[in-house]
N, C-alpha and C. Protein backbone atom coordinates (compact mmCIF):
# COMPACT_ATOMS: atom_id res chain seq x y z
N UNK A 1 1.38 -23.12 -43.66
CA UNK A 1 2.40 -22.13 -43.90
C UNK A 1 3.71 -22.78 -44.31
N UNK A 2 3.81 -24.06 -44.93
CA UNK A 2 4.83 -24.72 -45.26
C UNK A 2 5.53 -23.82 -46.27
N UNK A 3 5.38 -23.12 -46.99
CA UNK A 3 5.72 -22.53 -48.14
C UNK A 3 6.19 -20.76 -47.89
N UNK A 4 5.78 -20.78 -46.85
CA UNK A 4 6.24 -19.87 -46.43
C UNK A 4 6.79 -19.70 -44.65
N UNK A 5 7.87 -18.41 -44.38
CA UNK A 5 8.05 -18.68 -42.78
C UNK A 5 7.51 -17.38 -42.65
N UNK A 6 6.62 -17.56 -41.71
CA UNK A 6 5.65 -16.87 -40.78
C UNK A 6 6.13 -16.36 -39.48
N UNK A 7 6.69 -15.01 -39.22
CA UNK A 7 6.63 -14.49 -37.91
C UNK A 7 6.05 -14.22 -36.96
N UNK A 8 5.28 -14.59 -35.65
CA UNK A 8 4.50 -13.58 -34.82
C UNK A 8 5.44 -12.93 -33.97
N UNK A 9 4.94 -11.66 -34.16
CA UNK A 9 5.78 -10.84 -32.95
C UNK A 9 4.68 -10.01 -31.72
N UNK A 10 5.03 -9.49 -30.93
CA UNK A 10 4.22 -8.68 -30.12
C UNK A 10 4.07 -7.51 -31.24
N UNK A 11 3.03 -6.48 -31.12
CA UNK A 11 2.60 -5.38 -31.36
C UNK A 11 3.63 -4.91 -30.93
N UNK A 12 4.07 -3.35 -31.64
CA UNK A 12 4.84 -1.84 -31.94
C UNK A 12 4.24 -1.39 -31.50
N UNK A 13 4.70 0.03 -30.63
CA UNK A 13 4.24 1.12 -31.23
C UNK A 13 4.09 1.80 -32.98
N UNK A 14 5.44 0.97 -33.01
CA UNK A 14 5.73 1.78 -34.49
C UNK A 14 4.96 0.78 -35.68
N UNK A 15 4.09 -0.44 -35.08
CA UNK A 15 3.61 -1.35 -36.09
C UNK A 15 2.20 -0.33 -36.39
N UNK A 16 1.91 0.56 -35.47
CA UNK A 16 0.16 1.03 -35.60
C UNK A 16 -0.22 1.83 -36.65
N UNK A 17 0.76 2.61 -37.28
CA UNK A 17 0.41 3.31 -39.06
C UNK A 17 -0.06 1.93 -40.04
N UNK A 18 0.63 1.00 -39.83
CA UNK A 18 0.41 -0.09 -40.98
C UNK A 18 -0.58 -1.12 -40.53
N UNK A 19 -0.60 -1.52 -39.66
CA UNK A 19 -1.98 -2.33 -39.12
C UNK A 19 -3.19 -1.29 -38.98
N UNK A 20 -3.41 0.33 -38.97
CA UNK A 20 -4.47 0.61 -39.57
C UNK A 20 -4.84 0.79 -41.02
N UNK A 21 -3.19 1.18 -41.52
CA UNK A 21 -3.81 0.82 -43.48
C UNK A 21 -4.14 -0.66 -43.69
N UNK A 22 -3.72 -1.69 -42.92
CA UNK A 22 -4.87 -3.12 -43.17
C UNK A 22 -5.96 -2.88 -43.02
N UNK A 23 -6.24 -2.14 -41.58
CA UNK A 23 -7.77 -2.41 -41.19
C UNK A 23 -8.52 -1.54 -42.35
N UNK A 24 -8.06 -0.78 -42.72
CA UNK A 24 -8.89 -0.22 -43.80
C UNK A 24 -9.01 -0.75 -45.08
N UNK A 25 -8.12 -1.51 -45.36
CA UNK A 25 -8.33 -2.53 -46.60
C UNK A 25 -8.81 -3.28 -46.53
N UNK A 26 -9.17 -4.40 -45.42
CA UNK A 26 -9.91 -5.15 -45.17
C UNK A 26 -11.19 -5.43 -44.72
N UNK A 27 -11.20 -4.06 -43.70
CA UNK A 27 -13.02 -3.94 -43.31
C UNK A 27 -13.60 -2.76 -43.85
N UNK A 28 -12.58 -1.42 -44.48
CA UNK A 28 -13.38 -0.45 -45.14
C UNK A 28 -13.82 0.15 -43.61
N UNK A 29 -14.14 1.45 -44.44
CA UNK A 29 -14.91 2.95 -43.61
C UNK A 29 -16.25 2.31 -42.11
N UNK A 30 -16.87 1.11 -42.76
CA UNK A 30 -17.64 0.72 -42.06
C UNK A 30 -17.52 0.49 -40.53
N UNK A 31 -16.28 -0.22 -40.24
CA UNK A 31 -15.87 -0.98 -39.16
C UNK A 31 -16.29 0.18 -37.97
N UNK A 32 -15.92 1.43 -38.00
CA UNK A 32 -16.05 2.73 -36.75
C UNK A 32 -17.56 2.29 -36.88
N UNK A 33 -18.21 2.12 -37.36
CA UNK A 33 -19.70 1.78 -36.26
C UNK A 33 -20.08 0.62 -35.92
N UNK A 34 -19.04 -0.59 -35.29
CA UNK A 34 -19.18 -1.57 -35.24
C UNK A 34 -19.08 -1.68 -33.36
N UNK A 35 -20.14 -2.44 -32.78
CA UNK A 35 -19.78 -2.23 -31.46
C UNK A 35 -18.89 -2.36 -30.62
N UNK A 36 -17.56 -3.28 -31.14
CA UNK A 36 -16.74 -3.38 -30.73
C UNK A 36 -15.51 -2.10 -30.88
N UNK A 37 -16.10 -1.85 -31.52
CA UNK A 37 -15.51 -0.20 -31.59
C UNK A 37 -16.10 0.60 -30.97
N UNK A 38 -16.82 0.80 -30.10
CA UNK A 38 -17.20 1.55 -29.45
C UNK A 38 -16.55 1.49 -27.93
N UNK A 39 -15.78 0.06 -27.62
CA UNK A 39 -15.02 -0.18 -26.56
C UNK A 39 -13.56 0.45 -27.01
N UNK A 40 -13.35 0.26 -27.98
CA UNK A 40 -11.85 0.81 -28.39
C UNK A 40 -11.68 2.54 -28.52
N UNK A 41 -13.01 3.16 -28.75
CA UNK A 41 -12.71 4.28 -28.36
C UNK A 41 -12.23 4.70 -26.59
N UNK A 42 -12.46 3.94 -26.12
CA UNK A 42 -12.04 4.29 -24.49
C UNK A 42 -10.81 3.62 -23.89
N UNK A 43 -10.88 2.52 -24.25
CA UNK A 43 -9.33 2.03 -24.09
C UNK A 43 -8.58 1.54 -24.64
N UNK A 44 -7.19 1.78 -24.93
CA UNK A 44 -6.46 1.15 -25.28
C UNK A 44 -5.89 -0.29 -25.63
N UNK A 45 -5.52 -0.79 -26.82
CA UNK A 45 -5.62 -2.02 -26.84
C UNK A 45 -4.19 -2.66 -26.16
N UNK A 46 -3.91 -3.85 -25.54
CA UNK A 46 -2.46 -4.17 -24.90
C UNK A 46 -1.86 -4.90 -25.61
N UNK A 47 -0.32 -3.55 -26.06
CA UNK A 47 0.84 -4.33 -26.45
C UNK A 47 0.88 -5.73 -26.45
N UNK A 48 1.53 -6.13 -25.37
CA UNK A 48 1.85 -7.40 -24.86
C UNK A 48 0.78 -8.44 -24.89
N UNK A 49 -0.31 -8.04 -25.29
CA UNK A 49 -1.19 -9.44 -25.87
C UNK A 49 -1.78 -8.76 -27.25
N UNK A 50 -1.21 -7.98 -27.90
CA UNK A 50 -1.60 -7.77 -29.71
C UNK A 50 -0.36 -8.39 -30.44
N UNK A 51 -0.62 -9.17 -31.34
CA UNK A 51 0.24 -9.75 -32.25
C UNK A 51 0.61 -9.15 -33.73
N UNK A 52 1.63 -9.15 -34.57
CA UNK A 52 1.93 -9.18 -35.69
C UNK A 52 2.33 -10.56 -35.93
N UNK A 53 1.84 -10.51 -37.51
CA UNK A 53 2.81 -11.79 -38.89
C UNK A 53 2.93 -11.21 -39.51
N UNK A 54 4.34 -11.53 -40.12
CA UNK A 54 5.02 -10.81 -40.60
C UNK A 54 5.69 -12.14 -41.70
N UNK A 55 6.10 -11.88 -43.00
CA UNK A 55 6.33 -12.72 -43.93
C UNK A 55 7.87 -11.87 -44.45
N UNK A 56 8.43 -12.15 -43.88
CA UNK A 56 10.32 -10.98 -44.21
C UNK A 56 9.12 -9.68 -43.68
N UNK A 57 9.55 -8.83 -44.25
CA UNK A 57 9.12 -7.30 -43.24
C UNK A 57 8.03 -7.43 -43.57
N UNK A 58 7.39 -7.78 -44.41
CA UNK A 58 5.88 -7.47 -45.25
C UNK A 58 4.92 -8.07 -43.97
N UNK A 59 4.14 -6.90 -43.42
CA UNK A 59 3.28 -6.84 -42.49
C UNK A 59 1.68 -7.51 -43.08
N UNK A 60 1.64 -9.38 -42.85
CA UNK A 60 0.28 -9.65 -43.31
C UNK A 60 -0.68 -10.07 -42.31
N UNK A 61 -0.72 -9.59 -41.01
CA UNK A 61 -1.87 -10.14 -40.36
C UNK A 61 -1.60 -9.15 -38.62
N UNK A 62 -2.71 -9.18 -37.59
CA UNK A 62 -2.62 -8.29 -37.00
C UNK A 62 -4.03 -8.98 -35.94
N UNK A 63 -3.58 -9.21 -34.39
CA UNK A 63 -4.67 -8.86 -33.96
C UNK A 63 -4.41 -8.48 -32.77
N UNK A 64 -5.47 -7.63 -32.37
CA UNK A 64 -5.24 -6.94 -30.79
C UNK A 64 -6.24 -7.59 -29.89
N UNK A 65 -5.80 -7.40 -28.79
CA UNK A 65 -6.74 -7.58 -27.62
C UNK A 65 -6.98 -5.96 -26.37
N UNK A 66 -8.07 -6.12 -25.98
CA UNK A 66 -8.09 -4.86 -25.83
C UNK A 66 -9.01 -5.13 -23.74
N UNK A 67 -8.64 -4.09 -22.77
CA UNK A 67 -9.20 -4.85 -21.42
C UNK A 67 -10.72 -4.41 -21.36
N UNK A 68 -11.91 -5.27 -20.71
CA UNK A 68 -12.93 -5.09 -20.61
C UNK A 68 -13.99 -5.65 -19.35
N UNK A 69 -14.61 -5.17 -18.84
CA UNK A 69 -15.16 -5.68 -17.49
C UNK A 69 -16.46 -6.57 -17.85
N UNK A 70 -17.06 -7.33 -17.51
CA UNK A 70 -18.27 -8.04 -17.81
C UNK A 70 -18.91 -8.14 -16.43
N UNK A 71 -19.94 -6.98 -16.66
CA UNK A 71 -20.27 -6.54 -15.22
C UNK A 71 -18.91 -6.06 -14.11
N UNK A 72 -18.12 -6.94 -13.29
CA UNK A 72 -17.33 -6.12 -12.52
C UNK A 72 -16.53 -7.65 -12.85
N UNK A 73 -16.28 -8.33 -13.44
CA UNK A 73 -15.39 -9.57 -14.16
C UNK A 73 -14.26 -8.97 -14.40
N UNK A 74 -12.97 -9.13 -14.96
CA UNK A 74 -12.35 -8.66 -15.63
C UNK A 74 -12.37 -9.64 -17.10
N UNK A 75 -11.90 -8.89 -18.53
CA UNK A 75 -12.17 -10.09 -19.27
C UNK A 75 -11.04 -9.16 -20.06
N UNK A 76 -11.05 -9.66 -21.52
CA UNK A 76 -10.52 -9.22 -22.80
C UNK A 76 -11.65 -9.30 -23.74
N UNK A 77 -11.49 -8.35 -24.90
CA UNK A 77 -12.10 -8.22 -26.15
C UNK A 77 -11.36 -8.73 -27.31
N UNK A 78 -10.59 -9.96 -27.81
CA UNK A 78 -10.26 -10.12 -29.27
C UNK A 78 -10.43 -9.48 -30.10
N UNK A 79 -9.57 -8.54 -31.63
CA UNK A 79 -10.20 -8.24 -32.40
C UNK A 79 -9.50 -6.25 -32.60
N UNK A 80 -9.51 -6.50 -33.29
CA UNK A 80 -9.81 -7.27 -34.71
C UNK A 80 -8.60 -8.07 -35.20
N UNK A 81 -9.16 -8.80 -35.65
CA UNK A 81 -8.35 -10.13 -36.43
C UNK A 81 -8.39 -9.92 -37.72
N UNK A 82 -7.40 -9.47 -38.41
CA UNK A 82 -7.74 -9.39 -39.68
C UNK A 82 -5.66 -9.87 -40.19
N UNK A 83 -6.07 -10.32 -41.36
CA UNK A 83 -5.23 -10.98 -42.33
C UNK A 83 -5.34 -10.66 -43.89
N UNK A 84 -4.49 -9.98 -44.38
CA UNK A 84 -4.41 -9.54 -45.92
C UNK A 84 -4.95 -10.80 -46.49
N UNK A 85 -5.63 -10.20 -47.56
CA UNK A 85 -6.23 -11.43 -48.68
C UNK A 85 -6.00 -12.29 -48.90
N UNK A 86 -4.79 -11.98 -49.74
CA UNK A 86 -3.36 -12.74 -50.55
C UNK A 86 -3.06 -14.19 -49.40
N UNK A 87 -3.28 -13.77 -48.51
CA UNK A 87 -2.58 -14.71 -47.31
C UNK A 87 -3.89 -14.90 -46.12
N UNK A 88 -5.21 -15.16 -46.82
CA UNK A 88 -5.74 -16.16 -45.82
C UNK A 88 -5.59 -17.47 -46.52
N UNK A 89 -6.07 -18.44 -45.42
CA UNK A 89 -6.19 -19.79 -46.02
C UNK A 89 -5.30 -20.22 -45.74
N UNK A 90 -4.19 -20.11 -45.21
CA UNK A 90 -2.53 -20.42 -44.91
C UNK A 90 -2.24 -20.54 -43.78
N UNK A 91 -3.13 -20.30 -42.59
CA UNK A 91 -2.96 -20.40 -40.93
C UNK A 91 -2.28 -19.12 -40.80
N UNK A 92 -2.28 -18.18 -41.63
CA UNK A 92 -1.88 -16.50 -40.15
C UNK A 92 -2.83 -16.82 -39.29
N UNK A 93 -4.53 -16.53 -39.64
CA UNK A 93 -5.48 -16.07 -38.84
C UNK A 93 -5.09 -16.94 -37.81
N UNK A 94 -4.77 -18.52 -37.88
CA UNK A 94 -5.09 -19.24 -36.22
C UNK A 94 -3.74 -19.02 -35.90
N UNK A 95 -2.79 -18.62 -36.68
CA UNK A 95 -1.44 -18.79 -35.76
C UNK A 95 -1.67 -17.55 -34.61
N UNK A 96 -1.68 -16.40 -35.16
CA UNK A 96 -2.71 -15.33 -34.38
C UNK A 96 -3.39 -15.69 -33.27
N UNK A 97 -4.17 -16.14 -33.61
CA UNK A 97 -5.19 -16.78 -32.45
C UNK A 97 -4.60 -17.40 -31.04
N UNK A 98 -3.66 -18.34 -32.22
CA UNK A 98 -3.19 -19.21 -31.14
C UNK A 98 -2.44 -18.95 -29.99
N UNK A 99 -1.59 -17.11 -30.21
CA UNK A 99 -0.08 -17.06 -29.74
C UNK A 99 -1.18 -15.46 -28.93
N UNK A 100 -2.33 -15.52 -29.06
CA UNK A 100 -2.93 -14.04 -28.66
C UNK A 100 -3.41 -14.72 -27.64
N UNK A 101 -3.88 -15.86 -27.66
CA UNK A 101 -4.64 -16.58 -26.07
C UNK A 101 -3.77 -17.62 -25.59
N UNK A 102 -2.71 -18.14 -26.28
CA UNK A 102 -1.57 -18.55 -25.58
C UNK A 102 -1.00 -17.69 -23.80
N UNK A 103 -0.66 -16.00 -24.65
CA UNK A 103 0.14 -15.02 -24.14
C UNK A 103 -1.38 -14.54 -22.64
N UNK A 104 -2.36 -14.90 -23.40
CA UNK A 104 -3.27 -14.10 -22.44
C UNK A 104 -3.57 -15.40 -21.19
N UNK A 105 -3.56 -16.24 -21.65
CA UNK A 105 -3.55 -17.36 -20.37
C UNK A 105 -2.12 -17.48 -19.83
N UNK A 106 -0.92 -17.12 -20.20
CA UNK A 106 -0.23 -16.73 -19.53
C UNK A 106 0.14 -15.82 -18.68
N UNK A 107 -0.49 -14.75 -19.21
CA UNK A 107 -0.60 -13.44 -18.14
C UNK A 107 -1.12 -13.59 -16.83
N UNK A 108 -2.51 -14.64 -16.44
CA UNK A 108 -3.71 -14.86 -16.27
C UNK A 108 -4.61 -14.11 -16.31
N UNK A 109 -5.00 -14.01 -17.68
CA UNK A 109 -6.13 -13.82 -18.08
C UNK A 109 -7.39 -14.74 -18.00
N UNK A 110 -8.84 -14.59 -18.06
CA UNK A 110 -9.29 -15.93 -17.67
C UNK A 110 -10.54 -15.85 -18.30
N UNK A 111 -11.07 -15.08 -19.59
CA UNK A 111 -11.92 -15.22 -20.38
C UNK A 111 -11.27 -13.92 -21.42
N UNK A 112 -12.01 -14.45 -22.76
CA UNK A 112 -11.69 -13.74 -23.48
C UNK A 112 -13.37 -13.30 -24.73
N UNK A 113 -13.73 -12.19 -24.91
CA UNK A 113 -14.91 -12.10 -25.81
C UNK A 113 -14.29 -12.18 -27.35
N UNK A 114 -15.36 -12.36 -28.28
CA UNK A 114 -15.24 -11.20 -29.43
C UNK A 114 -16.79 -11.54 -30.51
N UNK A 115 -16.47 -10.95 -31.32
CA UNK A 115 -17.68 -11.05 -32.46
C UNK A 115 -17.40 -11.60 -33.51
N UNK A 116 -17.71 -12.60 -33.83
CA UNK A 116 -17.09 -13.34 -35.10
C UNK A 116 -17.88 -14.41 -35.51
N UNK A 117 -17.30 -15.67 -36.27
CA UNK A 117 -18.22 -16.31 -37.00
C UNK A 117 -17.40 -17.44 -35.87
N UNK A 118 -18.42 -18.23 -35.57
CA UNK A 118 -18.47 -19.37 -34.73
C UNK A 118 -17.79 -20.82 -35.29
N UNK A 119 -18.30 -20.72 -36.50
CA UNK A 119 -17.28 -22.36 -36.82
C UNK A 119 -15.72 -21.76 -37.17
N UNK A 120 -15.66 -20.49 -37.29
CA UNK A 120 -13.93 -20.69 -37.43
C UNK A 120 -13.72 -20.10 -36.22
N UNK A 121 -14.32 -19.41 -35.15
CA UNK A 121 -13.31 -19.12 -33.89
C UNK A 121 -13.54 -20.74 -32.94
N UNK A 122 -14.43 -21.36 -33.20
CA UNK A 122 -14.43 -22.33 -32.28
C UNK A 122 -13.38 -22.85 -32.50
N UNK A 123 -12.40 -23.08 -32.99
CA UNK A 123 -11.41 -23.78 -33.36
C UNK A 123 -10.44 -23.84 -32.75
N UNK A 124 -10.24 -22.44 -31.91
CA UNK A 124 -9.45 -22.08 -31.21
C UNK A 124 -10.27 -22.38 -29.25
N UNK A 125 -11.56 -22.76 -29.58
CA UNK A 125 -12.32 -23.05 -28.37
C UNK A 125 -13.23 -21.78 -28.02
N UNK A 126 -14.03 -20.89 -28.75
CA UNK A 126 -14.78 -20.01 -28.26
C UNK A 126 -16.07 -20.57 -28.71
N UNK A 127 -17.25 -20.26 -28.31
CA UNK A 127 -17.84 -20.89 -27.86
C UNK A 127 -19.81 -19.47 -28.19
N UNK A 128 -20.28 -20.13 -27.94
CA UNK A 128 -21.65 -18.45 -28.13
C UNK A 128 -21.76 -17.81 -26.70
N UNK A 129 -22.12 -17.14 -26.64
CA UNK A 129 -22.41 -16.48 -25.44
C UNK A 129 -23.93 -17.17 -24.94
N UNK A 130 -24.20 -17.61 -23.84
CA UNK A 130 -25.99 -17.94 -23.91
C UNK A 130 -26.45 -16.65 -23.87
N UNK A 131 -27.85 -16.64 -24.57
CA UNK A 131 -28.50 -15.31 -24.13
C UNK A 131 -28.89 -14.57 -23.35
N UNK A 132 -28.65 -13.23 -23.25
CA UNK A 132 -28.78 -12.49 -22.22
C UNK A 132 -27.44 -12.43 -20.86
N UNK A 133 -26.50 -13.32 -21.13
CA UNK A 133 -25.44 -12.98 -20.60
C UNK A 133 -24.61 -12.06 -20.13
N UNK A 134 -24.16 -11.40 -21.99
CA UNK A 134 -23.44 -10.59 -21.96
C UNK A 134 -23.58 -9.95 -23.18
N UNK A 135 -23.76 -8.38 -22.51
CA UNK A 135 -24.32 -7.30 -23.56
C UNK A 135 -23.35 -6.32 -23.86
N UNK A 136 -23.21 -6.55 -25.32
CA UNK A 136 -22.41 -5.32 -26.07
C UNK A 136 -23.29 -3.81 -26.12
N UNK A 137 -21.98 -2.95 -26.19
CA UNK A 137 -22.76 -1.67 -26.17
C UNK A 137 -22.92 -1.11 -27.82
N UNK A 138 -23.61 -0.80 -27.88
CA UNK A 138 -24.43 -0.90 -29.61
C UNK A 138 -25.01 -1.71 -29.78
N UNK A 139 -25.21 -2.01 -31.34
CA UNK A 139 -25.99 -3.12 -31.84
C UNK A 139 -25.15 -3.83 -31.90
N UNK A 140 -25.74 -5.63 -32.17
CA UNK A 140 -24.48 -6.46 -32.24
C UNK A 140 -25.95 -7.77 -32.70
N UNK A 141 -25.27 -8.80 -33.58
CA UNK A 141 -25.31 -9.76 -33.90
C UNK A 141 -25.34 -10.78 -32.72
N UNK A 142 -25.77 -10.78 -31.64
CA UNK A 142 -25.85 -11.72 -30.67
C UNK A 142 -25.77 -13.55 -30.89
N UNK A 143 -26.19 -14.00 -31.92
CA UNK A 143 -25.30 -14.92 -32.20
C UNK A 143 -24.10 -15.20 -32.29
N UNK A 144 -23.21 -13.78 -32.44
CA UNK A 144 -21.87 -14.21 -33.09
C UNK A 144 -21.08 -13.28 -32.06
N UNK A 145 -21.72 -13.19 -30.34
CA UNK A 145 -20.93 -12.83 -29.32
C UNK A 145 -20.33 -14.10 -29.06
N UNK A 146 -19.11 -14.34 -29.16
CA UNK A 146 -18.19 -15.49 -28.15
C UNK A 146 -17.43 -15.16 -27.19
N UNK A 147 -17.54 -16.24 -26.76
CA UNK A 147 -16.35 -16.10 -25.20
C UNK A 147 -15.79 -17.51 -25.38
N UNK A 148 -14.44 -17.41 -25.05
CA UNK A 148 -13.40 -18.40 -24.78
C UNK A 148 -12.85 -18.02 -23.33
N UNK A 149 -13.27 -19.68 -22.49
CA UNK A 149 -12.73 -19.27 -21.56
C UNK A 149 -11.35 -19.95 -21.23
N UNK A 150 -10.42 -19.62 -20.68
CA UNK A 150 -9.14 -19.55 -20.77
C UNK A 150 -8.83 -20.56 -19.14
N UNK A 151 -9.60 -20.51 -18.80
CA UNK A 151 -9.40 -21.14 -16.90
C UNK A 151 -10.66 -22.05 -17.21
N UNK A 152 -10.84 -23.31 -16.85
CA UNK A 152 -12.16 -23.69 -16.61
C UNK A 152 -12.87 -23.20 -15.65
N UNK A 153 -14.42 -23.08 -15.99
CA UNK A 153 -15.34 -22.54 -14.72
C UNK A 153 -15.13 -20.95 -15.03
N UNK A 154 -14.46 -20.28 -15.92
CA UNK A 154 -14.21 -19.07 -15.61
C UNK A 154 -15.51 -18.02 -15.80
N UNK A 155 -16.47 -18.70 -16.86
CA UNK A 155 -17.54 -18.03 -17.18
C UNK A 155 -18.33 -18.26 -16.30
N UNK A 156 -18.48 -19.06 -15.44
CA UNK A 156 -19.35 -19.26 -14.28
C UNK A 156 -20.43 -17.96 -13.50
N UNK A 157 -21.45 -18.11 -13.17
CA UNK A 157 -21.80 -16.92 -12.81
C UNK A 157 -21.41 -15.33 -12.81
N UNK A 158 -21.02 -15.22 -14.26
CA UNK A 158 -20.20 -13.94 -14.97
C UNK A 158 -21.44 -13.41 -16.06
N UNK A 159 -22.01 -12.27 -15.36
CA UNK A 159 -22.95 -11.68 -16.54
C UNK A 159 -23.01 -10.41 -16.27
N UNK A 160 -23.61 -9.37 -17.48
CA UNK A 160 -23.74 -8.01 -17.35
C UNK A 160 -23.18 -7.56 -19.03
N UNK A 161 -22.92 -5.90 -18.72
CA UNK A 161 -22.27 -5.42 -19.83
C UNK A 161 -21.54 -5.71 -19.52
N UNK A 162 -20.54 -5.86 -21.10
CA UNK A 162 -19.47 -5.85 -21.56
C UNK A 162 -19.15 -3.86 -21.63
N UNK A 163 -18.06 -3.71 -21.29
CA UNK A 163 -17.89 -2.37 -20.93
C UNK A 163 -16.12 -2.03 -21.11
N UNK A 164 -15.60 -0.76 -21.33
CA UNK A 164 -13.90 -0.86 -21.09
C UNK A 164 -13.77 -1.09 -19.52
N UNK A 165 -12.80 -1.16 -19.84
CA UNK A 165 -12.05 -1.25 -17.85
C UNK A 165 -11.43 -0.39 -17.87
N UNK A 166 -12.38 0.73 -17.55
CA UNK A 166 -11.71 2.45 -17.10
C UNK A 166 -10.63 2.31 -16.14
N UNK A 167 -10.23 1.38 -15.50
CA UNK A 167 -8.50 1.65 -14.57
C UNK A 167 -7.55 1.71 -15.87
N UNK A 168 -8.22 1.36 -17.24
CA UNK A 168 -7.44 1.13 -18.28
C UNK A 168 -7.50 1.94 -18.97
N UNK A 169 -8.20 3.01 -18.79
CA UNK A 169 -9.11 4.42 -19.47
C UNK A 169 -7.78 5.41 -20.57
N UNK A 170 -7.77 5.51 -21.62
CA UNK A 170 -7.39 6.74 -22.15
C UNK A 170 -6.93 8.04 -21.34
């Protein structure tokens, strides 16, 4: 991002009209049947660990984290991570990354999921899920469940669904 200065800020209220005209430019109509959307219909994703980048006002990158139980665990869901076109390749996506599980191991948070491609989230330290661990509700690509854990040992005898955390309920 030498060439350019890159903002992260916490999530708006007033950022959520324009981080859904991204999500629709970037993942299209498809994304609502994606299983991780099926957790976001029930709860809410948290302010204080969803990020904006921002390039002067121009809104180019966006990711939320959203609360979720793994079996009776508490965890987070990453995601969606998405970054305008024009501006991947430039470090939004990991600056994102970096300042979304920064903020969440500060909170103490102490694992984090999501669905993605493994050689670029490992980067940030997520990792596959072993099988049969931990089950998304829908279909899902089970290769490309990760967890980053944020505490060492945190995944330790932690299995079941992945589910919202109804104290967090809509």
């Amino acid at each position: 991002m030498s060439d350019l200065s890159l903002t992260i800020l916490p999530e708006t209220p007033n950022d959520a009209q324009a981080i859904e005209r991204l999500h629709e430019r970037t993942f299209g109509p498809g994304r609502f049947v994606l299983s991780a959307y099926r957790l976001r219909e029930h709860v809410e994703h948290m302010l204080d660990l969803s990020f904006t980048a921002r390039i002067g006002t121009l809104l180019v990158g966006s990711v939320r984290q959203l609360p979720v139980c793994v079996g009776d665990t508490p965890a987070l869901v990453l995601g969606p991570l998405t970054v305008e076109p024009p501006f991947r390749g430039r470090g939004v996506g990991r600056a994102l990354l970096d300042r979304a599980l920064a903020e969440a191991r500060a909170k103490g948070h102490r694992l984090v999921f999501l669905v993605g491609d493994e050689p670029y989230y490992s980067r940030v330290g997520f990792k596959a899920v072993p099988k049969g661990r931990a089950i998304m509700p829908g279909p899902v690509d089970y290769a490309r469940l990760l967890v980053a854990k944020l505490v060492e040992g945190a995944f330790d005898g932690v299995s079941g669904v992945i589910r919202p955390d109804w104290s967090m309920a809509k």
